[in-house]
N, C-alpha and C. Protein backbone atom coordinates (compact mmCIF):
# COMPACT_ATOMS: atom_id res chain seq x y z
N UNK A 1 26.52 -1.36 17.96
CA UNK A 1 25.80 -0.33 18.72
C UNK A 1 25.78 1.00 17.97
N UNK A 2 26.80 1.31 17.19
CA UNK A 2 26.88 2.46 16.57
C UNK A 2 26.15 2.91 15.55
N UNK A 3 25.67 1.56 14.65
CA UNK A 3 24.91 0.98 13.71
C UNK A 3 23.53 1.36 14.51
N UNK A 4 23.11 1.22 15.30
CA UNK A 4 21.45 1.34 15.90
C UNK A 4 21.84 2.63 16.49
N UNK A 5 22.48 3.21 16.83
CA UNK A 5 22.35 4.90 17.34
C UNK A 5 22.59 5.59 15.55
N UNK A 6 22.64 5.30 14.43
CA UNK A 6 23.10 5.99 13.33
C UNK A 6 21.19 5.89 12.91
N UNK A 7 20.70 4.22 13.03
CA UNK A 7 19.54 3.75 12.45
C UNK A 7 18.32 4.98 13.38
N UNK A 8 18.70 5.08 14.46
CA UNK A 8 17.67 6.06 15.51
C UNK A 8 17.76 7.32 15.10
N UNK A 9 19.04 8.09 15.01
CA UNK A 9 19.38 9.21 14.46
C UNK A 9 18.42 9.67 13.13
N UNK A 10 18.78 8.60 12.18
CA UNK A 10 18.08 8.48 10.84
C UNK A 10 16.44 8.74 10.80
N UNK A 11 15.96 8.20 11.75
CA UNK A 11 14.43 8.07 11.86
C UNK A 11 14.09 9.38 12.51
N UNK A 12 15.17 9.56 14.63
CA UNK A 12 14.99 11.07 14.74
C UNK A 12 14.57 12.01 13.94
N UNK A 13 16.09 12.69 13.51
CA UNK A 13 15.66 13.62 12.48
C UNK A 13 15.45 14.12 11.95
N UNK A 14 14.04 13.32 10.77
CA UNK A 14 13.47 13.60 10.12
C UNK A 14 12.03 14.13 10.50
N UNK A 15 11.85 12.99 11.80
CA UNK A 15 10.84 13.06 12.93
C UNK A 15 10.76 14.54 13.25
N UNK A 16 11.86 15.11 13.69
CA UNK A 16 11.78 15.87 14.58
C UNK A 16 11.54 17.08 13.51
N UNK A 17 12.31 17.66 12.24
CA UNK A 17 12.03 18.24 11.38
C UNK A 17 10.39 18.45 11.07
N UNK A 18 10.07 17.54 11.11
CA UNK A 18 8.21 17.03 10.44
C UNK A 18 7.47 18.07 11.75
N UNK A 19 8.14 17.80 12.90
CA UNK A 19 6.81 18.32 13.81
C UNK A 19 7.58 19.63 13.90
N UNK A 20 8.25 20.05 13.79
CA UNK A 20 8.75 22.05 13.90
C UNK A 20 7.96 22.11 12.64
N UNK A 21 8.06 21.82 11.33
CA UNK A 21 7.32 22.18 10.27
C UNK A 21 6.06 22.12 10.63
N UNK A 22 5.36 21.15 10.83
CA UNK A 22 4.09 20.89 10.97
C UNK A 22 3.57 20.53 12.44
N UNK A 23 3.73 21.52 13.25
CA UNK A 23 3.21 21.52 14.66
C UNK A 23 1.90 20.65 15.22
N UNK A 24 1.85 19.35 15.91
CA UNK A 24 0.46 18.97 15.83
C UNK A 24 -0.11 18.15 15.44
N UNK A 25 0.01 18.34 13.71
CA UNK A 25 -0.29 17.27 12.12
C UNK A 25 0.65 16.26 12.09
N UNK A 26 1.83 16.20 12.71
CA UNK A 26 3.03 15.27 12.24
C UNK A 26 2.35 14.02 12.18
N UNK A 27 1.78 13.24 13.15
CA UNK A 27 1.09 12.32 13.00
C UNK A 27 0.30 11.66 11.87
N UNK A 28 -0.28 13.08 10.73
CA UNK A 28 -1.09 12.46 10.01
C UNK A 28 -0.54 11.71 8.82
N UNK A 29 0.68 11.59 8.80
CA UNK A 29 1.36 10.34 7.59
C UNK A 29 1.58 9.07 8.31
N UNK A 30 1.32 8.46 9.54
CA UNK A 30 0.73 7.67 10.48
C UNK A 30 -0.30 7.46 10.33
N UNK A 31 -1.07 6.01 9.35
CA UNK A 31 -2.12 5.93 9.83
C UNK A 31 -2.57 4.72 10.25
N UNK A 32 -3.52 4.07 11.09
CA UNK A 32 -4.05 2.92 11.19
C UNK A 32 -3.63 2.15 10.70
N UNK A 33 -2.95 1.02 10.57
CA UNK A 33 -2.63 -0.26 9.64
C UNK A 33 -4.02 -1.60 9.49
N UNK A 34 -4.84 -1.93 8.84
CA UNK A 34 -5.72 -3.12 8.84
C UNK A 34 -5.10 -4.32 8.05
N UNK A 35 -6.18 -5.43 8.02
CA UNK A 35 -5.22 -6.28 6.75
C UNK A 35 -5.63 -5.90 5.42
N UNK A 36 -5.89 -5.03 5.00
CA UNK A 36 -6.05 -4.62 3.99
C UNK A 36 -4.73 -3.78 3.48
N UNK A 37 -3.95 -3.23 4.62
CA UNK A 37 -2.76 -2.62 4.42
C UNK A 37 -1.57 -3.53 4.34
N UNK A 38 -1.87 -4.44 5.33
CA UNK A 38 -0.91 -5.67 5.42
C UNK A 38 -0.93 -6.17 3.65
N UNK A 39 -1.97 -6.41 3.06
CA UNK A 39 -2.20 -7.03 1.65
C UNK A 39 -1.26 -6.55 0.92
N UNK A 40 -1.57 -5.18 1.09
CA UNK A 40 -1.20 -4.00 0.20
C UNK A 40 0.46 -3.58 0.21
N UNK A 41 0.66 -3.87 1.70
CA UNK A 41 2.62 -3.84 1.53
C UNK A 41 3.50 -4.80 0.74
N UNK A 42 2.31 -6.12 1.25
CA UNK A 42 2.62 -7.49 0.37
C UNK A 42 2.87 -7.46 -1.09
N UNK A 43 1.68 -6.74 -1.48
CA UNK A 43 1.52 -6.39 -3.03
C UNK A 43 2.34 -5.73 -3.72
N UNK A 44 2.87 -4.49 -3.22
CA UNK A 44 3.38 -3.07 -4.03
C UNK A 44 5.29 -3.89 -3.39
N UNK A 45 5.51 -4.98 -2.33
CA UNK A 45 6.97 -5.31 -2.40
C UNK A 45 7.50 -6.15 -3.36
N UNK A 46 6.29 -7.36 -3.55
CA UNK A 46 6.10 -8.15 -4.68
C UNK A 46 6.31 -6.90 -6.04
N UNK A 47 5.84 -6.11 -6.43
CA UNK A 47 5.68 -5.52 -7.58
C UNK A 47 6.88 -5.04 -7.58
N UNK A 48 7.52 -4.36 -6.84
CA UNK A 48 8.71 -4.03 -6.56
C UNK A 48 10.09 -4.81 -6.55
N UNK A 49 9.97 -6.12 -5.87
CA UNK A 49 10.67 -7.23 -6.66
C UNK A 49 11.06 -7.20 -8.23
N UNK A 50 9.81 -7.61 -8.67
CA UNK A 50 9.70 -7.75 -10.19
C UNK A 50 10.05 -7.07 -10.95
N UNK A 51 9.73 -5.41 -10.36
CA UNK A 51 10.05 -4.47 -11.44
C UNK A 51 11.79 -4.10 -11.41
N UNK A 52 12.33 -3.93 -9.94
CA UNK A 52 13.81 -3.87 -9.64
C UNK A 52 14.67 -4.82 -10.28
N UNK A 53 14.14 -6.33 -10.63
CA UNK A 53 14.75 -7.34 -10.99
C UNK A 53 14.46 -7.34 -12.79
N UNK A 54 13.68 -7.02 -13.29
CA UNK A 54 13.33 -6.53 -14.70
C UNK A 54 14.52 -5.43 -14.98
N UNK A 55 14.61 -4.43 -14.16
CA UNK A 55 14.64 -3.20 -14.72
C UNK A 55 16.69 -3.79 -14.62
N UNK A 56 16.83 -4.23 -13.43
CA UNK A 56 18.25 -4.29 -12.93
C UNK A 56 19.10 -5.20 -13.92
N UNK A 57 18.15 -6.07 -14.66
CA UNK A 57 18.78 -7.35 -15.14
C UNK A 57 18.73 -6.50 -16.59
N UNK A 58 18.10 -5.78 -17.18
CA UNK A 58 18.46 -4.58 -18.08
C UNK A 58 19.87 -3.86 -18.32
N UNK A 59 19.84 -3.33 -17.03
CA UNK A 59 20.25 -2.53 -16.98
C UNK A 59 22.02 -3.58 -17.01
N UNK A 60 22.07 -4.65 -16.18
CA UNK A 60 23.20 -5.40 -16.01
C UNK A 60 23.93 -5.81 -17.79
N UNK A 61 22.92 -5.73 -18.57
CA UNK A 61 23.25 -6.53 -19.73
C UNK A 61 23.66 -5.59 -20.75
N UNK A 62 23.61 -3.97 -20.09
CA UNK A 62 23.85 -3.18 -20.77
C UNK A 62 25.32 -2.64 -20.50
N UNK A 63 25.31 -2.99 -19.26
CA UNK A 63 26.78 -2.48 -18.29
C UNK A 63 26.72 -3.15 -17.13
N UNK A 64 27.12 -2.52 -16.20
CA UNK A 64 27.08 -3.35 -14.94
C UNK A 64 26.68 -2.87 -13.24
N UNK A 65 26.37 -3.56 -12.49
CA UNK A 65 25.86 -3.21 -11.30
C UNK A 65 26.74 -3.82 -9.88
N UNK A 66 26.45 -2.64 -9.50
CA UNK A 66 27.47 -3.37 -7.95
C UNK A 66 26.41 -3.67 -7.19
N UNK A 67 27.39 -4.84 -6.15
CA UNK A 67 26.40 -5.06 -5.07
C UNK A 67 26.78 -4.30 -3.78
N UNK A 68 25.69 -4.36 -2.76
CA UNK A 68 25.70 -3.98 -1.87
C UNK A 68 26.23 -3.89 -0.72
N UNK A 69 27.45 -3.78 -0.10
CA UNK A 69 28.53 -4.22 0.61
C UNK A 69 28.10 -4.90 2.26
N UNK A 70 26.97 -3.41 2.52
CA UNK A 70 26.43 -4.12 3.86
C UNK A 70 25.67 -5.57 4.14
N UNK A 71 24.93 -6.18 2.89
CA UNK A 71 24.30 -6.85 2.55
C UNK A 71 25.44 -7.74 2.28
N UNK A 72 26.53 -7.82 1.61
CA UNK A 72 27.19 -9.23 0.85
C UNK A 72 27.61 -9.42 2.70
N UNK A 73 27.89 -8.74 3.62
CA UNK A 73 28.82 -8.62 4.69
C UNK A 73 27.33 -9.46 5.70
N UNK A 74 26.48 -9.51 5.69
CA UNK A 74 25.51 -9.80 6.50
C UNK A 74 25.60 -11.87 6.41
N UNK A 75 26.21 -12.00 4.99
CA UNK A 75 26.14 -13.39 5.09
C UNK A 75 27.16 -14.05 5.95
N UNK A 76 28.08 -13.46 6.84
CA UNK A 76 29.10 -13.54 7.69
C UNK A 76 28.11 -13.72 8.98
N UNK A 77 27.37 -13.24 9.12
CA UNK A 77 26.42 -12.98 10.62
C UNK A 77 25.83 -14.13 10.79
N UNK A 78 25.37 -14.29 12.05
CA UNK A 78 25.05 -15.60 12.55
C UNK A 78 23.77 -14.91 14.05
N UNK A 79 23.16 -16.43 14.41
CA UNK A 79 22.59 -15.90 15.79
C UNK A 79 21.81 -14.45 16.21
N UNK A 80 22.08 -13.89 17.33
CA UNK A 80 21.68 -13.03 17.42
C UNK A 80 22.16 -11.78 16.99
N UNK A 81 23.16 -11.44 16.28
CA UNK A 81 23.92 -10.25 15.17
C UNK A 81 23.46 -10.02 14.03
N UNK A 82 23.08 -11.38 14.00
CA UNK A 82 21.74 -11.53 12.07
C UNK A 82 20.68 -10.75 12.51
N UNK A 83 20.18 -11.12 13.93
CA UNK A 83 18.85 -10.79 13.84
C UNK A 83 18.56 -9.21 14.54
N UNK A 84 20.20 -8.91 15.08
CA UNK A 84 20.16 -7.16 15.12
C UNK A 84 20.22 -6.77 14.09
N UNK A 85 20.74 -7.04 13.05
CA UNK A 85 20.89 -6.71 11.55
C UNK A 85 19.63 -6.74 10.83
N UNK A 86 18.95 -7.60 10.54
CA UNK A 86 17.76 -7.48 10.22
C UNK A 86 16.64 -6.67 10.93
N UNK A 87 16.85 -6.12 12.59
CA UNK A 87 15.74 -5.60 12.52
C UNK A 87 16.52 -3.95 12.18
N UNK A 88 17.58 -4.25 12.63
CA UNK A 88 18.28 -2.89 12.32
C UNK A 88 17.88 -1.87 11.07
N UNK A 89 17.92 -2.85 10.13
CA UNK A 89 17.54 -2.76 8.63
C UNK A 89 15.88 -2.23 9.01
N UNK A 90 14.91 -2.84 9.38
CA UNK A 90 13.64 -2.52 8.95
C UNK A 90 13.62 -1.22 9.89
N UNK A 91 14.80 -0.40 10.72
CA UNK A 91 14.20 0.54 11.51
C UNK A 91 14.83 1.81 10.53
N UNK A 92 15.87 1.53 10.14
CA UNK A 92 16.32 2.23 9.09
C UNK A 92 15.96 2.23 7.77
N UNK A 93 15.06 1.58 7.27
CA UNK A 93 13.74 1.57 6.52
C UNK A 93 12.87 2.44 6.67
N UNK A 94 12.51 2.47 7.67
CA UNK A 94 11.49 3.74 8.14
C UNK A 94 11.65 5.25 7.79
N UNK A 95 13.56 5.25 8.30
CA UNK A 95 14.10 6.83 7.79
C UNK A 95 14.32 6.48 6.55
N UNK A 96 14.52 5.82 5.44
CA UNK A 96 14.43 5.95 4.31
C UNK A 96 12.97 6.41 3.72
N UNK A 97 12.20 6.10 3.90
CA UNK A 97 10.71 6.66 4.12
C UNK A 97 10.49 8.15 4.22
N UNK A 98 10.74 8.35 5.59
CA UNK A 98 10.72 9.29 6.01
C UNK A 98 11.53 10.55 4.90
N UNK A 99 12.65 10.19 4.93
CA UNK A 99 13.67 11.26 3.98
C UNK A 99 13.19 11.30 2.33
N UNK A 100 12.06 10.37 2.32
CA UNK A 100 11.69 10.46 0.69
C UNK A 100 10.56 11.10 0.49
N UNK A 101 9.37 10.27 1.24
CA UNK A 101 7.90 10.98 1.43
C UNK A 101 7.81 12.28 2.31
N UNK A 102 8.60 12.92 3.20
CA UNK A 102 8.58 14.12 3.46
C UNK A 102 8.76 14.69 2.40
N UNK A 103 10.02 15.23 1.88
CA UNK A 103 10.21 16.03 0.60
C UNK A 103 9.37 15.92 -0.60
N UNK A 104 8.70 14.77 -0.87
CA UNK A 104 7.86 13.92 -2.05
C UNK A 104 6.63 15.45 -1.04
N UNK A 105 5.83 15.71 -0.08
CA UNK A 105 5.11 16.08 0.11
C UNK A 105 5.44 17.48 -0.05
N UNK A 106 6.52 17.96 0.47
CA UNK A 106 6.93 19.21 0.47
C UNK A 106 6.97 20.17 -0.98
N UNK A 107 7.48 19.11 -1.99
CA UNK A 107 7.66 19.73 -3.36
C UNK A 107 6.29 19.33 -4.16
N UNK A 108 5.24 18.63 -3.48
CA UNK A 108 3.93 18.55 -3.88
C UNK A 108 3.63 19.63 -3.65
N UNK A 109 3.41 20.28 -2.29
CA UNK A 109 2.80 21.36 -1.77
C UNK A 109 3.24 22.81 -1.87
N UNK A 110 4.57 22.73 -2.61
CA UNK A 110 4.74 24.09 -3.10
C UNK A 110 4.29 24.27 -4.64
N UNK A 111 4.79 22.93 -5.26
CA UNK A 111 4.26 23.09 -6.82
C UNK A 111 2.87 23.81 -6.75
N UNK A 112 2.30 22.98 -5.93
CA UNK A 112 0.47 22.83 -6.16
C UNK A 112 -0.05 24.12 -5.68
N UNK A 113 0.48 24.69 -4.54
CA UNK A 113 0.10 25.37 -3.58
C UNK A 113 0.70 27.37 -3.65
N UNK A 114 2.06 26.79 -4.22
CA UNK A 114 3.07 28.00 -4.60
C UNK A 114 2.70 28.43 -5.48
N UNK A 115 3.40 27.12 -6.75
CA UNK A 115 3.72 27.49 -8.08
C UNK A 115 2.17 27.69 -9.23
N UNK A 116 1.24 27.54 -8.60
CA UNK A 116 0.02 27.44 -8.96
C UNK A 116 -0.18 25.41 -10.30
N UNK A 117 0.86 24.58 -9.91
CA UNK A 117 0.68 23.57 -10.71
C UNK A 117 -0.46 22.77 -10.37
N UNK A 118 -1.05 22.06 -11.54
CA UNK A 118 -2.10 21.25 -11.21
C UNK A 118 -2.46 20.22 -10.51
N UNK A 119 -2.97 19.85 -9.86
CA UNK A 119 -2.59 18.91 -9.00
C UNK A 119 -1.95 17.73 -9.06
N UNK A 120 -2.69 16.74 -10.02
CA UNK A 120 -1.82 15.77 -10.74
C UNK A 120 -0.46 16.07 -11.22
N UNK A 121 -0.35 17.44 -12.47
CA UNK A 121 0.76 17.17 -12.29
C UNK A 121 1.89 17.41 -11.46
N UNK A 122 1.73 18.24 -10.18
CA UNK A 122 2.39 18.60 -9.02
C UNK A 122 2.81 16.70 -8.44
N UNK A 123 2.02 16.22 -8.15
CA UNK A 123 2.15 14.81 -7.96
C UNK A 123 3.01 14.10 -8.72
N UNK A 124 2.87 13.84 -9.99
CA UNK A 124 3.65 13.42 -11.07
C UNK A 124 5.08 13.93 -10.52
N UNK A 125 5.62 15.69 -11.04
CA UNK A 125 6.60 15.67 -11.13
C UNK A 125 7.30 15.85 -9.25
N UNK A 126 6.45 15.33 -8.32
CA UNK A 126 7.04 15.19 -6.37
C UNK A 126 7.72 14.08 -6.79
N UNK A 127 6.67 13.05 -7.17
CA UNK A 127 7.11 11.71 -7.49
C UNK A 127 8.51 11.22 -7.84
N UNK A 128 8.40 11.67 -9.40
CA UNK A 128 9.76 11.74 -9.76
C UNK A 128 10.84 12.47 -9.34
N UNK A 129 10.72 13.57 -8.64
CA UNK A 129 11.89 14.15 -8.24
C UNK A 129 12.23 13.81 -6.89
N UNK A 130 11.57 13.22 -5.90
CA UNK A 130 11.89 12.56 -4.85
C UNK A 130 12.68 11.05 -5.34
N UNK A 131 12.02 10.66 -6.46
CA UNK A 131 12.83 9.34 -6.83
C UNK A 131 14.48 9.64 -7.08
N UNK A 132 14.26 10.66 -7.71
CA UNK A 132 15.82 11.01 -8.45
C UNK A 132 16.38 11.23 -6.90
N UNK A 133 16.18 12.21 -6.44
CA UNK A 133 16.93 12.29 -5.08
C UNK A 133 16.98 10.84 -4.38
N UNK A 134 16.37 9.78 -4.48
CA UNK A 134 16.54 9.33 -3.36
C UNK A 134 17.70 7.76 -4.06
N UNK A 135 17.30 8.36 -5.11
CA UNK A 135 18.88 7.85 -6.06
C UNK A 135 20.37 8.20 -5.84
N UNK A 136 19.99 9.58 -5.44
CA UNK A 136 21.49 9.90 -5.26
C UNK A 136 22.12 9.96 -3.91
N UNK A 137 21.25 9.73 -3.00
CA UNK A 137 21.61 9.30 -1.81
C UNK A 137 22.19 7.88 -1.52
N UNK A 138 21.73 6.95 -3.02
CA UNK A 138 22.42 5.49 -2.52
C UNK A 138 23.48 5.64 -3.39
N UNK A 139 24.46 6.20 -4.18
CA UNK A 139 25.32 6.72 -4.74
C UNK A 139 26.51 5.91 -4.07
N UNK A 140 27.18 6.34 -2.86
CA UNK A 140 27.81 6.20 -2.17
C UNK A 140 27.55 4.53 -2.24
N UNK A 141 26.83 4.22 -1.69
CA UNK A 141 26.09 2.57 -1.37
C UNK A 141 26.25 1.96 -2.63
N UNK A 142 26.46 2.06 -3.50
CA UNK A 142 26.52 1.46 -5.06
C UNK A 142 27.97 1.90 -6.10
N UNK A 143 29.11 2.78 -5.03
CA UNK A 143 30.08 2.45 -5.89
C UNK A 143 30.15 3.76 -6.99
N UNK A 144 28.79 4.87 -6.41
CA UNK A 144 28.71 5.67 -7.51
C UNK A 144 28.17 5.55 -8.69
N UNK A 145 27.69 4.57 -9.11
CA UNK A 145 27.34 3.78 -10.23
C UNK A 145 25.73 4.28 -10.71
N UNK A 146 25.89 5.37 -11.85
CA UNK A 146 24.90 6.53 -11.49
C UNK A 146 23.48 5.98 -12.20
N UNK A 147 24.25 5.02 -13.21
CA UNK A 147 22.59 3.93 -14.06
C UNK A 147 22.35 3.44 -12.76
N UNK A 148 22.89 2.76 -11.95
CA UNK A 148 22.05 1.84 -11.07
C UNK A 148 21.09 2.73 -10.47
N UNK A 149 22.00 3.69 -9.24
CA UNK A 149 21.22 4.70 -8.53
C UNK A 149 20.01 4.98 -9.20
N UNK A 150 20.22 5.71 -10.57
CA UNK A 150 19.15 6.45 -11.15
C UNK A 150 17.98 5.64 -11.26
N UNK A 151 18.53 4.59 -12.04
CA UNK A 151 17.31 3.63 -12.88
C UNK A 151 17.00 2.73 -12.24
N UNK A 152 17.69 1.84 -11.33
CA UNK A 152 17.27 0.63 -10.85
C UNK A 152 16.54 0.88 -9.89
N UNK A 153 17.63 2.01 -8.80
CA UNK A 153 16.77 2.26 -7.32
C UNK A 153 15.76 3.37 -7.65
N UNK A 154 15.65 4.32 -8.82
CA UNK A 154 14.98 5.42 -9.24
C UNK A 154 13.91 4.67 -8.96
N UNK A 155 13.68 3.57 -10.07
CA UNK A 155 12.85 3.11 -10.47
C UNK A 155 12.06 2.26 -9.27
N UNK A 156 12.55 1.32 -8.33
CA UNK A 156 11.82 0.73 -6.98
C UNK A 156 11.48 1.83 -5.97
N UNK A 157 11.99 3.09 -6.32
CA UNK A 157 11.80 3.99 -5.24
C UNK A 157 10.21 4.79 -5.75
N UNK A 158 9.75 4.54 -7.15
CA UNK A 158 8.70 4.99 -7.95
C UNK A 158 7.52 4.51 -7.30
N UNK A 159 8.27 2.92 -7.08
CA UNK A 159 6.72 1.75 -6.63
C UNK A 159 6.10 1.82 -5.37
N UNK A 160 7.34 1.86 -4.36
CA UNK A 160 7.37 2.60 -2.83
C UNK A 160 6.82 3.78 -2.79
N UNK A 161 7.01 4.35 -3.28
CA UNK A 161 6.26 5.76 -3.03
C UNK A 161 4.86 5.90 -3.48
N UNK A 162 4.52 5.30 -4.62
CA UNK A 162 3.03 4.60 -5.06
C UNK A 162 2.31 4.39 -3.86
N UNK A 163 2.84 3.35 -2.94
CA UNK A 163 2.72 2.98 -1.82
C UNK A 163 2.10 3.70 -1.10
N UNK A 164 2.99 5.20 -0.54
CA UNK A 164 2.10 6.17 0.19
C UNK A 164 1.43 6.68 -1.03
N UNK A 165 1.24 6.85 -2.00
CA UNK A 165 0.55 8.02 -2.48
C UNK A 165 -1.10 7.34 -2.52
N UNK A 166 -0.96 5.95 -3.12
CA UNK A 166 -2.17 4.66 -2.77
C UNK A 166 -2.75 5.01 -1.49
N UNK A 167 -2.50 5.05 -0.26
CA UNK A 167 -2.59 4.77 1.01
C UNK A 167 -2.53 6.43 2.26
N UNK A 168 -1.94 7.07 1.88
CA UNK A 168 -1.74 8.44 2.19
C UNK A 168 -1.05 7.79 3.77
N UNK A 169 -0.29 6.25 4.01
CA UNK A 169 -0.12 5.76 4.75
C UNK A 169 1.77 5.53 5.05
N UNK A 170 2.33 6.06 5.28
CA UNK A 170 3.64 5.75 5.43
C UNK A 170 3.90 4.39 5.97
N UNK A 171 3.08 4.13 6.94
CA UNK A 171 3.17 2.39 7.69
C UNK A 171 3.04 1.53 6.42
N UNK A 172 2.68 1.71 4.84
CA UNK A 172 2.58 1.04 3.81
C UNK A 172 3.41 0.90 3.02
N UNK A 173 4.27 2.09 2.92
CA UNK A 173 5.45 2.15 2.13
C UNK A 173 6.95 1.52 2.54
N UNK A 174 6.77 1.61 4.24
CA UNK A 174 7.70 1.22 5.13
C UNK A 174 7.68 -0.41 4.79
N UNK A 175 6.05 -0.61 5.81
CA UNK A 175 6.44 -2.17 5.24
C UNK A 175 6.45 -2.69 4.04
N UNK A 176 6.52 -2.36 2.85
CA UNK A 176 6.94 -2.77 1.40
C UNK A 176 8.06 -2.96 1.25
N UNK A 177 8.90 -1.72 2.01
CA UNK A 177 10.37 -1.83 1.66
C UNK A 177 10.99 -2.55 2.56
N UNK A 178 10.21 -2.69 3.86
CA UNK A 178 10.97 -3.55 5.08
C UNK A 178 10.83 -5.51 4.30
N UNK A 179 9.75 -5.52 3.73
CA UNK A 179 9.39 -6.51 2.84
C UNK A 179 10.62 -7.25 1.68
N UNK A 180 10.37 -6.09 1.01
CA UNK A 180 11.35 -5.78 -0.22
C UNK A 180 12.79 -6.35 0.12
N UNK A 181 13.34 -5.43 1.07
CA UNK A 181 14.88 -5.62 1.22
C UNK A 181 14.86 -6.46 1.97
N UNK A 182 14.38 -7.01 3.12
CA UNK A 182 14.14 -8.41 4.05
C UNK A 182 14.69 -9.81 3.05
N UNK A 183 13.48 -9.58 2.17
CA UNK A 183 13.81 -10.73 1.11
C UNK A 183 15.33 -10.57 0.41
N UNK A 184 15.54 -9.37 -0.26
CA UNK A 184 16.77 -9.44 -0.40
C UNK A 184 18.24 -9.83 0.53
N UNK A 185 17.80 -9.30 1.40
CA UNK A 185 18.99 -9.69 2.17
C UNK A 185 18.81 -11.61 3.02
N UNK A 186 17.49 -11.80 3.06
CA UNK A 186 17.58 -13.18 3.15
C UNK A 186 17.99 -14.11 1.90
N UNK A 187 17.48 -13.90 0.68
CA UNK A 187 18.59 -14.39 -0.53
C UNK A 187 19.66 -14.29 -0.31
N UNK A 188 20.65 -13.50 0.45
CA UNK A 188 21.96 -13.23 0.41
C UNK A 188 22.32 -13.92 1.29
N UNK A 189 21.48 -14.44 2.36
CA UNK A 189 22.72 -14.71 3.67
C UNK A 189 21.96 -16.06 3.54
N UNK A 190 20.40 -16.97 2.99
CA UNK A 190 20.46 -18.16 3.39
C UNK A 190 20.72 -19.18 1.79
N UNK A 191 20.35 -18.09 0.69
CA UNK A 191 20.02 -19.07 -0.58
C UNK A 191 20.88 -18.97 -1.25
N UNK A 192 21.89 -18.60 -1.37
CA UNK A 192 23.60 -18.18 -1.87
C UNK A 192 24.44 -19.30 -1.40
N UNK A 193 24.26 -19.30 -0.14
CA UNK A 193 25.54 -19.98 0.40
C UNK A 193 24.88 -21.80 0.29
N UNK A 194 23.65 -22.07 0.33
CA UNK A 194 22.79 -23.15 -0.57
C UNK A 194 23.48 -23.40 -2.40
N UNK A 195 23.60 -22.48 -2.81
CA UNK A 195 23.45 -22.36 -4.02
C UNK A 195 25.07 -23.10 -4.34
N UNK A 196 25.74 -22.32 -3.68
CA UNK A 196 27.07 -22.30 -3.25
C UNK A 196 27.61 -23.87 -3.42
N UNK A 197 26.84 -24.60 -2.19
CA UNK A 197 26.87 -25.48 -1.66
C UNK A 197 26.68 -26.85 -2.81
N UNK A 198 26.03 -26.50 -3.56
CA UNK A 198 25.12 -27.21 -4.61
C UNK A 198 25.79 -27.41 -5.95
């Protein structure tokens, strides 16, 4: 229970931050979902796969990577605790979102808007500096382990955010990553203990 009042909190907010800032507008990183968006979460989680698992298996051969504690701990779950866990996960997905593409917009709109930067590259460097931050927030979650943070999650947090910047759609980026880590954490709790088995 504490776990889904932390996951609500998380989404709160950021929520609530968005509409004192932006009185009204909060809504407009909400948009419509079609299957064209559905395609498109499909697409950029897939790409995101590939590139996290490229970049990670790099990065492993160079040094090393921890795993994820909440995730190794989920293969213990069963019934209906799996499946608070899993949706738990995709609601706290959302505030991961939220805490990236807010600021990703915020340091767009001062570069561009403040600092007189060009637009693109105001974009370029939101991009990346929301990535780096949202690296060092999984810090803690990884053991400290500052290649992983930086580069592995830097780097899937690049593709996700593509996501909204593609889409000007947060419901796109969300479900990529609700996508993304879904699969991961179903490798962990059904094709492991298979593997195991085998």
């Amino acid at each position: 229970m504490t776990g889904w009042l932390r996951a609500v909190a998380f989404v709160a907010l950021p929520l609530a931050a968005l509409a004192i800032a932006a009185p009204g507008h909060w809504r407009a990183i909400f948009r419509c979902v079609g299957i064209g968006d559905v395609l498109l979460m499909l697409g950029f989680a897939i790409l995101n796969i590939i590139v996290t698992l490229a970049v990670g298996a790099l990065v492993q051969a160079f040094g090393t990577v921890n795993s994820n504690a909440a995730i190794a701990d989920a293969a213990d779950l069963e019934g209906a605790r799996l499946a608070s866990f899993f949706a738990k996960v995709g609601f706290q997905l959302l505030g991961e979102e939220l805490i990236t593409i807010l600021p990703f917009l915020a340091i767009l709109a001062y570069l561009h808007n403040k600092a007189g930067m060009g637009r693109n590259a105001a974009v370029l460097a939101a991009w990346l500096l929301s990535a780096v931050t949202f690296g060092m927030l999984h810090l803690p979650t990884y053991d400290w382990n500052f290649v992983q943070c930086f580069v592995v999650i830097g780097c899937a947090r690049l593709i996700l955010t593509w996501a909204y910047v593609w889409t000007k759609n947060i419901w796109v980026s969300t479900g990529a990553h609700i996508i993304n880590d879904w699969l991961l954490i179903g490798s962990t709790v059904f094709l492991a203990p298979l593997a195991t088995a085998a």
